[in-house]
N, C-alpha and C. Protein backbone atom coordinates (compact mmCIF):
# COMPACT_ATOMS: atom_id res chain seq x y z
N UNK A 1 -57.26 34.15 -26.13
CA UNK A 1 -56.05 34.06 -26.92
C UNK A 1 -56.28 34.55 -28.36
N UNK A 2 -57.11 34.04 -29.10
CA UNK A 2 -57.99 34.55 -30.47
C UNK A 2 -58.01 36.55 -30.22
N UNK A 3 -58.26 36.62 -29.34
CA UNK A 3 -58.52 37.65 -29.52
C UNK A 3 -57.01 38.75 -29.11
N UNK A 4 -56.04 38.37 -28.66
CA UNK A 4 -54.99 38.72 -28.37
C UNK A 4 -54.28 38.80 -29.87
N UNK A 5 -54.27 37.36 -30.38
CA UNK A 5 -53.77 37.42 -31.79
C UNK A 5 -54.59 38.44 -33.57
N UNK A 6 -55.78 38.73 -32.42
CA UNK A 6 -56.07 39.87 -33.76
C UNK A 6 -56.03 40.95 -33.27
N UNK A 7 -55.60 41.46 -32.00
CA UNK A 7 -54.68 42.78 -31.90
C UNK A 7 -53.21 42.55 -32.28
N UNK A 8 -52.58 41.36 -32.40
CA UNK A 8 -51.50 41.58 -32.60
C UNK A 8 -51.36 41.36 -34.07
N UNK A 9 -52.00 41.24 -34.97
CA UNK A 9 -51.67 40.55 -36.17
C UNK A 9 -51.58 41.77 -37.16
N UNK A 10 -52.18 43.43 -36.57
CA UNK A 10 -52.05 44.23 -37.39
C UNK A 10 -50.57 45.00 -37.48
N UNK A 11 -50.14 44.52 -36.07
CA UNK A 11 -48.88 45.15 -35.68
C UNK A 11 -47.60 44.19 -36.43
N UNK A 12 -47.70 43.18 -36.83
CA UNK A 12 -47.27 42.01 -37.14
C UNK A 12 -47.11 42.34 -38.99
N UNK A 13 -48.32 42.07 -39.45
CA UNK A 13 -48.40 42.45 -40.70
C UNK A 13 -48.96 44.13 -41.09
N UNK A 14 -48.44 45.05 -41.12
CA UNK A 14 -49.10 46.23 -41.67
C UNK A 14 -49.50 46.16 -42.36
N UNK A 15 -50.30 47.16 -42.73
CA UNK A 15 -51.47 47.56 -43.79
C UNK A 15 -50.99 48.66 -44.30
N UNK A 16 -50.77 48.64 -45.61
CA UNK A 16 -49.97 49.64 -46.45
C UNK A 16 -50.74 51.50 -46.45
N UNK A 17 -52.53 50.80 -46.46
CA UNK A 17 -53.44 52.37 -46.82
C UNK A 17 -52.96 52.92 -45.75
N UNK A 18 -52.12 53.87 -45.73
CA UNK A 18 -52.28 55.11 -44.53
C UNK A 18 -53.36 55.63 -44.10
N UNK A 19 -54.19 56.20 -45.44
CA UNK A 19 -55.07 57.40 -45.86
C UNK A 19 -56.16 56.36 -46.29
N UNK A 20 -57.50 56.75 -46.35
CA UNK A 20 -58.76 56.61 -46.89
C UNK A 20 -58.57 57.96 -48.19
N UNK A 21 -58.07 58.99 -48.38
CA UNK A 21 -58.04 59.42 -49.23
C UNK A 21 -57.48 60.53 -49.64
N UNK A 22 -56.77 60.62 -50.29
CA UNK A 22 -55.24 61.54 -50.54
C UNK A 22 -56.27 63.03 -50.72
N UNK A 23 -56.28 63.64 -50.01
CA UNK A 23 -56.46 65.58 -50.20
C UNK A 23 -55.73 66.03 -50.52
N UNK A 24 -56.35 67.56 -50.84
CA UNK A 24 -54.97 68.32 -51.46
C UNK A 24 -53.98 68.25 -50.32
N UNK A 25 -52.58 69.28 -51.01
CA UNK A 25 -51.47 69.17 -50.33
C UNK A 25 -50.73 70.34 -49.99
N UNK A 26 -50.67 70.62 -48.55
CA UNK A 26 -50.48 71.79 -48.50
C UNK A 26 -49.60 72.81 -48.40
N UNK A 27 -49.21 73.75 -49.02
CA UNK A 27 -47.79 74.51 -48.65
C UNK A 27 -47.72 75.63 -48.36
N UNK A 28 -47.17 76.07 -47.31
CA UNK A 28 -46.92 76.91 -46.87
C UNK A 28 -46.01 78.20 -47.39
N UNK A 29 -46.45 79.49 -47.65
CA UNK A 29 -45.25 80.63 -48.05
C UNK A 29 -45.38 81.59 -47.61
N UNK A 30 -44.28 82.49 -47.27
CA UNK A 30 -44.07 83.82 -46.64
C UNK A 30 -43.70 84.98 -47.40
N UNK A 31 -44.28 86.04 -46.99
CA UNK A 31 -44.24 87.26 -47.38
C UNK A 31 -43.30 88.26 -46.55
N UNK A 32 -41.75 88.98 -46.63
CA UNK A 32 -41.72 89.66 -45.94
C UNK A 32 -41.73 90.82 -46.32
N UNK A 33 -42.28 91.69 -45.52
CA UNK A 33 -42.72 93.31 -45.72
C UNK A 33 -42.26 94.30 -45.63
N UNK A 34 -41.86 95.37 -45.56
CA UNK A 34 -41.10 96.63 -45.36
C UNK A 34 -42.26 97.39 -44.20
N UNK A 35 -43.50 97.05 -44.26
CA UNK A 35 -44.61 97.87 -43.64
C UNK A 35 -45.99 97.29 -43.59
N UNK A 36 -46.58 97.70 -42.84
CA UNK A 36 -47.73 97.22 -42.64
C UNK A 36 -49.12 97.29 -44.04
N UNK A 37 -48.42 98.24 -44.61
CA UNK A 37 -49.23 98.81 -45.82
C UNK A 37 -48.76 98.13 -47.28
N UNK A 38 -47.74 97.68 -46.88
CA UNK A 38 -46.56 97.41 -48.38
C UNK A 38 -47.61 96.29 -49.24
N UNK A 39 -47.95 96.36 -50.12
CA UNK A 39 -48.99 95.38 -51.12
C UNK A 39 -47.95 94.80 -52.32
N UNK A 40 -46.32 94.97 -52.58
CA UNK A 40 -45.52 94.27 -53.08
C UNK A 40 -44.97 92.68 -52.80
N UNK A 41 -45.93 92.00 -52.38
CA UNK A 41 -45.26 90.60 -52.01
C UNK A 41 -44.76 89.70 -52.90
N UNK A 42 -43.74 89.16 -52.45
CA UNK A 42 -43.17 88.28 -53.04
C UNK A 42 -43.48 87.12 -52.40
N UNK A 43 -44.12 85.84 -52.80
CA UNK A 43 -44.43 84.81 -51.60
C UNK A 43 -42.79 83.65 -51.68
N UNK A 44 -42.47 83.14 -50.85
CA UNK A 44 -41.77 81.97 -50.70
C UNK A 44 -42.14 80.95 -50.38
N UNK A 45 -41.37 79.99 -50.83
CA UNK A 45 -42.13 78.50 -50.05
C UNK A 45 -41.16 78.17 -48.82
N UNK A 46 -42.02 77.68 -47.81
CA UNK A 46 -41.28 77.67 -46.24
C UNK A 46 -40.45 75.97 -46.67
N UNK A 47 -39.78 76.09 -46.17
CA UNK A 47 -38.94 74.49 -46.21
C UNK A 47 -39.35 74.04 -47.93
N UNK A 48 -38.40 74.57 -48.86
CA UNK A 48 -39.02 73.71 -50.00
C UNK A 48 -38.45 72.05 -49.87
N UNK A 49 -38.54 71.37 -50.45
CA UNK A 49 -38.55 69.99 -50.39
C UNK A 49 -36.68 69.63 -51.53
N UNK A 50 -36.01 68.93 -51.12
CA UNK A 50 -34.83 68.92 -51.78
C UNK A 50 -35.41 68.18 -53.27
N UNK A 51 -34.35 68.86 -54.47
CA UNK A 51 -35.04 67.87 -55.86
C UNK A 51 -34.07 66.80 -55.74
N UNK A 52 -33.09 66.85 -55.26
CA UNK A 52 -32.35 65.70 -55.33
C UNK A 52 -31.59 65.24 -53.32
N UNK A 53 -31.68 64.35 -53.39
CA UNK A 53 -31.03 63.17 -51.80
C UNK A 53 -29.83 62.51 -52.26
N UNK A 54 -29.29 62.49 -51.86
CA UNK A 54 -28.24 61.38 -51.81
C UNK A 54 -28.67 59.80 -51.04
N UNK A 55 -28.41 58.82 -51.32
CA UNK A 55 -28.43 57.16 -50.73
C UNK A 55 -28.02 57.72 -49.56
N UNK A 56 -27.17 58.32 -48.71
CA UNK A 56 -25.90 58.13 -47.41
C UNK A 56 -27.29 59.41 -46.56
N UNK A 57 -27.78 60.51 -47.65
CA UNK A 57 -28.97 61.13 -46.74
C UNK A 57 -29.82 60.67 -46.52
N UNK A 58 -30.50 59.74 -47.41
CA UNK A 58 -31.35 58.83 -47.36
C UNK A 58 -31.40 57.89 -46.43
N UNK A 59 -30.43 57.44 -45.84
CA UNK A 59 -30.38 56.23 -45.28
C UNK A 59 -30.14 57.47 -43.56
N UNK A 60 -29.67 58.26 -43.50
CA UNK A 60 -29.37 58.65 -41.86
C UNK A 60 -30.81 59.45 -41.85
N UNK A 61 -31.20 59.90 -43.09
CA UNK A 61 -32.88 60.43 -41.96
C UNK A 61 -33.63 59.51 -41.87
N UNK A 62 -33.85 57.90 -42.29
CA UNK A 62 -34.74 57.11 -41.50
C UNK A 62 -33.71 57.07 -40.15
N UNK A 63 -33.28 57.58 -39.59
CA UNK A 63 -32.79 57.30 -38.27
C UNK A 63 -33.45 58.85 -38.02
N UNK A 64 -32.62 59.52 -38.05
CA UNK A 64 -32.69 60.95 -37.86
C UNK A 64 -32.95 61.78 -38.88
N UNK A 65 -34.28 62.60 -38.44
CA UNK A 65 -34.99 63.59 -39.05
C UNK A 65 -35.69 64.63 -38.94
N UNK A 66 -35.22 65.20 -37.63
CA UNK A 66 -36.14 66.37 -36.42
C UNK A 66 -36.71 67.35 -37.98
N UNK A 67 -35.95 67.48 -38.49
CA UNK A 67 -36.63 69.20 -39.32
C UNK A 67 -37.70 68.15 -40.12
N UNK A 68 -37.91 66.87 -40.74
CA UNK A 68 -38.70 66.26 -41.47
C UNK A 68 -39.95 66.36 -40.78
N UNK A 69 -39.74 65.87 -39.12
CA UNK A 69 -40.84 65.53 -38.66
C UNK A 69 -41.56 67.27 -38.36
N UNK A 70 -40.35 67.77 -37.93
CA UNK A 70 -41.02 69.09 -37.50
C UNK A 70 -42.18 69.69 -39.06
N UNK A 71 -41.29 69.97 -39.91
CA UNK A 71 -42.28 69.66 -41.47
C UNK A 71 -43.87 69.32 -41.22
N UNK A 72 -43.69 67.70 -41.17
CA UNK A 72 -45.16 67.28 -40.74
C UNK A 72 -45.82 67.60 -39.98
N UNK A 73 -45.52 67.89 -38.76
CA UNK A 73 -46.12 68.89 -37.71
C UNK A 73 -46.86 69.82 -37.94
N UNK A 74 -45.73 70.88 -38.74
CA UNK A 74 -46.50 71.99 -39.47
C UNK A 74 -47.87 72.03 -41.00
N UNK A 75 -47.74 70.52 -41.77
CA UNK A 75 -48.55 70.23 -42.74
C UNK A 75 -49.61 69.90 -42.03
N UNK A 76 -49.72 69.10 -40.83
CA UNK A 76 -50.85 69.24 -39.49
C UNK A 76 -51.96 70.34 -39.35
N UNK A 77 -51.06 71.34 -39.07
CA UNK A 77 -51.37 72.76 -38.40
C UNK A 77 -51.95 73.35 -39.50
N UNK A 78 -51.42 72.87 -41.02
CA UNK A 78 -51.82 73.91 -41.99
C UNK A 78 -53.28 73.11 -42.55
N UNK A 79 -53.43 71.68 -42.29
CA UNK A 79 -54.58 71.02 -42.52
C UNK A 79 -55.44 71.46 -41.28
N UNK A 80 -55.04 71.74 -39.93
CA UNK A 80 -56.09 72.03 -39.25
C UNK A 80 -57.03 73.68 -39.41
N UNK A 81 -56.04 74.71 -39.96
CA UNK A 81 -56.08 75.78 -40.20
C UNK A 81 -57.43 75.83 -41.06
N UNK A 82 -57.17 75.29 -42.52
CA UNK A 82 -57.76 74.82 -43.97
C UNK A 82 -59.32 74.77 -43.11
N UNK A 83 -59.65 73.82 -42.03
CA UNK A 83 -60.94 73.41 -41.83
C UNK A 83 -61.34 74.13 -40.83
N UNK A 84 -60.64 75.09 -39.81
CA UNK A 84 -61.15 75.49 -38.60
C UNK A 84 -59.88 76.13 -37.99
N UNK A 85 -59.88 77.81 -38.38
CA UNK A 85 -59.01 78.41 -38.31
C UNK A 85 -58.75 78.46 -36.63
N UNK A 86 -57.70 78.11 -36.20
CA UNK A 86 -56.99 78.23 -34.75
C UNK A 86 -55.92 79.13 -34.69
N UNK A 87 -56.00 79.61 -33.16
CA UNK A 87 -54.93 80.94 -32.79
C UNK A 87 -53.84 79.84 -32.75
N UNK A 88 -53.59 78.47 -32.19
CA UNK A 88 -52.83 77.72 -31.92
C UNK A 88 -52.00 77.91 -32.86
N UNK A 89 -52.97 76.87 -33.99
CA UNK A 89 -51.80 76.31 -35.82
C UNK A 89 -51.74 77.78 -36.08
N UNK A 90 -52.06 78.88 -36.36
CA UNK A 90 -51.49 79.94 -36.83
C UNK A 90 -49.99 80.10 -36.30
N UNK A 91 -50.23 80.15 -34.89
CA UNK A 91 -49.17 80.48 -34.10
C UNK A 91 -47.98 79.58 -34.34
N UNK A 92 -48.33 78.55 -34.31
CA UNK A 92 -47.43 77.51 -34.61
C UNK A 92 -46.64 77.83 -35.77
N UNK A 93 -46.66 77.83 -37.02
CA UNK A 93 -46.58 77.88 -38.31
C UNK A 93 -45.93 79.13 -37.65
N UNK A 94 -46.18 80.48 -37.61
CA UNK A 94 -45.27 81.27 -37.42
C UNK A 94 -44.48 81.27 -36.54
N UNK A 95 -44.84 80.75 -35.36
CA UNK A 95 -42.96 80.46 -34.76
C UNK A 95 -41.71 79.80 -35.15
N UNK A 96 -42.08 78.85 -36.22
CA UNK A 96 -41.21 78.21 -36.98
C UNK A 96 -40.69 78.90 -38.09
N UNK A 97 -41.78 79.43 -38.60
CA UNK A 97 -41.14 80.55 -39.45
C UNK A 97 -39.79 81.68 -38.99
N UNK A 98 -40.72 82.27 -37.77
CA UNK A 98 -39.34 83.23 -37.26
C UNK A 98 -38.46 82.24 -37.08
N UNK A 99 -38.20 81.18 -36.40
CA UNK A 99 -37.35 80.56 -35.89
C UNK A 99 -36.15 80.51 -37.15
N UNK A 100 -37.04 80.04 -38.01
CA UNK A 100 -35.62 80.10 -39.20
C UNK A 100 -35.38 81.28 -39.63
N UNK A 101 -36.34 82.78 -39.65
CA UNK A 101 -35.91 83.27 -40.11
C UNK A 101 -34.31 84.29 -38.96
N UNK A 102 -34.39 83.89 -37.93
CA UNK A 102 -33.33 84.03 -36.81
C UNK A 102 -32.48 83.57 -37.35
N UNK A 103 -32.30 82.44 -37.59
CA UNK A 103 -31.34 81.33 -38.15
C UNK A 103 -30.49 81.66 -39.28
N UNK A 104 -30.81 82.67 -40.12
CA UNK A 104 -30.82 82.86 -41.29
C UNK A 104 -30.93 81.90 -42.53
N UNK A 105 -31.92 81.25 -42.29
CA UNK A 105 -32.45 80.05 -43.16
C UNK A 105 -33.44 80.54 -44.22
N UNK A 106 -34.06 81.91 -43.98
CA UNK A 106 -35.03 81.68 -44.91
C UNK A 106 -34.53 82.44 -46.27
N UNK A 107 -35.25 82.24 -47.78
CA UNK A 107 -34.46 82.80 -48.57
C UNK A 107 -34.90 84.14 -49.18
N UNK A 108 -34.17 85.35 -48.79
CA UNK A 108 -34.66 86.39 -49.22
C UNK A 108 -33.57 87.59 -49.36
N UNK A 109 -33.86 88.58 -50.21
CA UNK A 109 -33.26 89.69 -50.32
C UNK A 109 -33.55 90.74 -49.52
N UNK A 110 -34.46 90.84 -49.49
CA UNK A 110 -35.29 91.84 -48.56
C UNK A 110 -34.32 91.80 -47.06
N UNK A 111 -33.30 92.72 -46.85
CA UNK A 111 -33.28 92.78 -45.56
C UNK A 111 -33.52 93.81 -44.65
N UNK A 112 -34.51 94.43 -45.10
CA UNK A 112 -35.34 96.08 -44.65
C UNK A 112 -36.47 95.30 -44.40
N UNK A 113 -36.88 94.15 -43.55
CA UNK A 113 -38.38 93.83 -43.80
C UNK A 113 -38.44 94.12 -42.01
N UNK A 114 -39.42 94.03 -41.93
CA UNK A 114 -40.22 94.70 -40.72
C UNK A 114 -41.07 93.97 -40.29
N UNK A 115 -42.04 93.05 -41.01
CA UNK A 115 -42.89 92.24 -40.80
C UNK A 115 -42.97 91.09 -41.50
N UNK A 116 -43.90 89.88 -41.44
CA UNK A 116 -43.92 88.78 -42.31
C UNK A 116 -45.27 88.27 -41.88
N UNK A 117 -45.74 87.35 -42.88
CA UNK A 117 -46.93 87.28 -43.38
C UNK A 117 -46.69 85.47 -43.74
N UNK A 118 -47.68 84.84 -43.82
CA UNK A 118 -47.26 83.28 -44.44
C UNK A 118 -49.04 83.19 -44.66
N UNK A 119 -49.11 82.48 -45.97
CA UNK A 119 -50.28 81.70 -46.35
C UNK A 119 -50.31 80.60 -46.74
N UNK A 120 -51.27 79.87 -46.85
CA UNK A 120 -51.28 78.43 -46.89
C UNK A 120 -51.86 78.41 -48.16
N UNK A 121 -51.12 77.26 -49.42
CA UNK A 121 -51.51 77.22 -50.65
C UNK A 121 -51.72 75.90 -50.59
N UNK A 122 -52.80 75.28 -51.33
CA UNK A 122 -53.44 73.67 -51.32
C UNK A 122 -53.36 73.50 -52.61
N UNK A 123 -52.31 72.64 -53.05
CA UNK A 123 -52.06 71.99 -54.51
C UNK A 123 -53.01 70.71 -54.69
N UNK A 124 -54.12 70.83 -55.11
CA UNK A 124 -55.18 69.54 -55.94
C UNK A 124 -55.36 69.23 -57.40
N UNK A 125 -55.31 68.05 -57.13
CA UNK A 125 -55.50 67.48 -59.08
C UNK A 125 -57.02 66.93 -58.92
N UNK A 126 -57.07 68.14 -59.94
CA UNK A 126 -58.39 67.88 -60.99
C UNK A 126 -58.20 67.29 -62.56
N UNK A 127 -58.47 65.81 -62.30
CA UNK A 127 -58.41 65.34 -63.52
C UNK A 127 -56.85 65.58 -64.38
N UNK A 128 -56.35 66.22 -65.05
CA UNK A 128 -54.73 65.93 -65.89
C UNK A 128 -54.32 67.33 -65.35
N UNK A 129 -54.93 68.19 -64.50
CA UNK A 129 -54.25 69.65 -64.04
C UNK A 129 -54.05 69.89 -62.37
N UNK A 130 -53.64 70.35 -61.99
CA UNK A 130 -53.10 70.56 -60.60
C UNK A 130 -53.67 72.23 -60.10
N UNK A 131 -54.79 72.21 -59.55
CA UNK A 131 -55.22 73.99 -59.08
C UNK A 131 -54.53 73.99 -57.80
N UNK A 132 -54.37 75.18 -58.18
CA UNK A 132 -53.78 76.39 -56.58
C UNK A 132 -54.75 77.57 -56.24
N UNK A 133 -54.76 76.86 -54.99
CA UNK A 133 -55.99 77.72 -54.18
C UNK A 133 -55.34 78.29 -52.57
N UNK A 134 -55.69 79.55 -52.35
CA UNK A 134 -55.03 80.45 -50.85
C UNK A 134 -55.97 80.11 -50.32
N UNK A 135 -56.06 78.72 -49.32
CA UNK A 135 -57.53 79.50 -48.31
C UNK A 135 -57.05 79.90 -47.08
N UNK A 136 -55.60 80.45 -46.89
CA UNK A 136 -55.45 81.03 -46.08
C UNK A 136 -54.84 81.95 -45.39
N UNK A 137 -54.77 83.87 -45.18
CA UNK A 137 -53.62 84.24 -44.91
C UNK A 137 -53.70 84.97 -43.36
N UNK A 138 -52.39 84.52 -42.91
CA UNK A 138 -52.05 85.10 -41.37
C UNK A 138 -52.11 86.49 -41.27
N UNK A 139 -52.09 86.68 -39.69
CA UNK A 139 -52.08 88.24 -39.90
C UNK A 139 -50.76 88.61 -39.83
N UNK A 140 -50.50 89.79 -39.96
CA UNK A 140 -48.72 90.28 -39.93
C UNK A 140 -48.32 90.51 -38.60
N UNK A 141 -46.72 89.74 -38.41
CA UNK A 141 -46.29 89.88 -37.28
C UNK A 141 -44.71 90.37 -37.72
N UNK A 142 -44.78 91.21 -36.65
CA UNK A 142 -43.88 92.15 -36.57
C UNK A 142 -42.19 91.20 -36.65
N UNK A 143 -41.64 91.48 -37.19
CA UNK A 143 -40.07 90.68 -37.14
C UNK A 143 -39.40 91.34 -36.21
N UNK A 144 -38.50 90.54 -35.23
CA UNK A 144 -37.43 90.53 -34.46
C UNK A 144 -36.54 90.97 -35.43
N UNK A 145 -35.20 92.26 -34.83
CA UNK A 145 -34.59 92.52 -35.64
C UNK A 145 -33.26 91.03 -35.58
N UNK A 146 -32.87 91.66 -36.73
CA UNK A 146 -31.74 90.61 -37.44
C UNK A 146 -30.55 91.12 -37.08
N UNK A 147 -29.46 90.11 -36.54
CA UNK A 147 -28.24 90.46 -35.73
C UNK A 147 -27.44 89.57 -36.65
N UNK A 148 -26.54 90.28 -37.46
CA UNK A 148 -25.58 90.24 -38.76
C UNK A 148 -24.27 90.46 -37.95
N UNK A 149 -23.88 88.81 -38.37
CA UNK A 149 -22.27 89.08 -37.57
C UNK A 149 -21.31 89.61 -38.72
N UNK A 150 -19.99 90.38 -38.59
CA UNK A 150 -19.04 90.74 -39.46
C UNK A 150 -18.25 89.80 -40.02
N UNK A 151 -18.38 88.42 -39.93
CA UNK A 151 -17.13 87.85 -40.25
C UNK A 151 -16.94 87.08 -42.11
């Protein structure tokens, strides 16, 4: 019985530490290209984060939050990337990418692009400053063309 009640007592009372220890943080941005050669990038950030919520948004994504969780998924993929580059998390990270960029979600001018590109940027605080470091960029994949309705 003792021992039933100290499996249940963590489930009962949580424990606030998530983490043993906050790492950098990672973000993801895309490049889209005109060509395979084009060295003009402009990077974006994939899903930037809203500066402001509303209480009424606040309160329906602890219920519902598919693009939040999907988010974390991808901060996953970009931490697994960081330590031990996989065809998987690459892949991953860019299907979501196209996915929105189908959608017409992502934000850009460029609509002559041909290819796209995403790297992973790791925001760390050192002491009172915050470094930005690339340790990582995909290879270029070719874009699906874009189907622009008239209305």
């Amino acid at each position: 019985m003792l021992k039933t009640i100290k499996l249940l007592l963590p489930a009962l009372l949580p424990s606030w530490r998530f983490f043993d220890t906050i790492g950098p943080s990672p973000r993801i941005q895309y490049a889209l290209l005109r060509s395979e050669n084009d060295s003009s990038q402009q990077w974006y950030e994939f899903r930037p984060r809203s500066k402001h919520v509303s209480f009424g948004q606040m309160l329906t994504r602890m219920v519902w939050n598919p693009n939040w969780n999907e988010s974390l998924f991808l901060t996953s993929c970009a931490e697994r990337l960081r330590e031990n580059a996989t065809f998987h998390s690459e892949n991953e990270i860019m299907r979501c990418i196209i996915a929105d960029f189908k959608a017409h979600l992502l934000s850009s001018n460029q609509e002559d692009a041909n290819f796209i590109q995403f790297r992973l940027l790791f925001i760390e605080r050192q002491k009172n400053k915050f470094e930005h470091n690339v340790t990582f960029y995909s290879q270029l994949k070719e874009l699906p063309k874009r189907e622009f309705s008239d209305s």
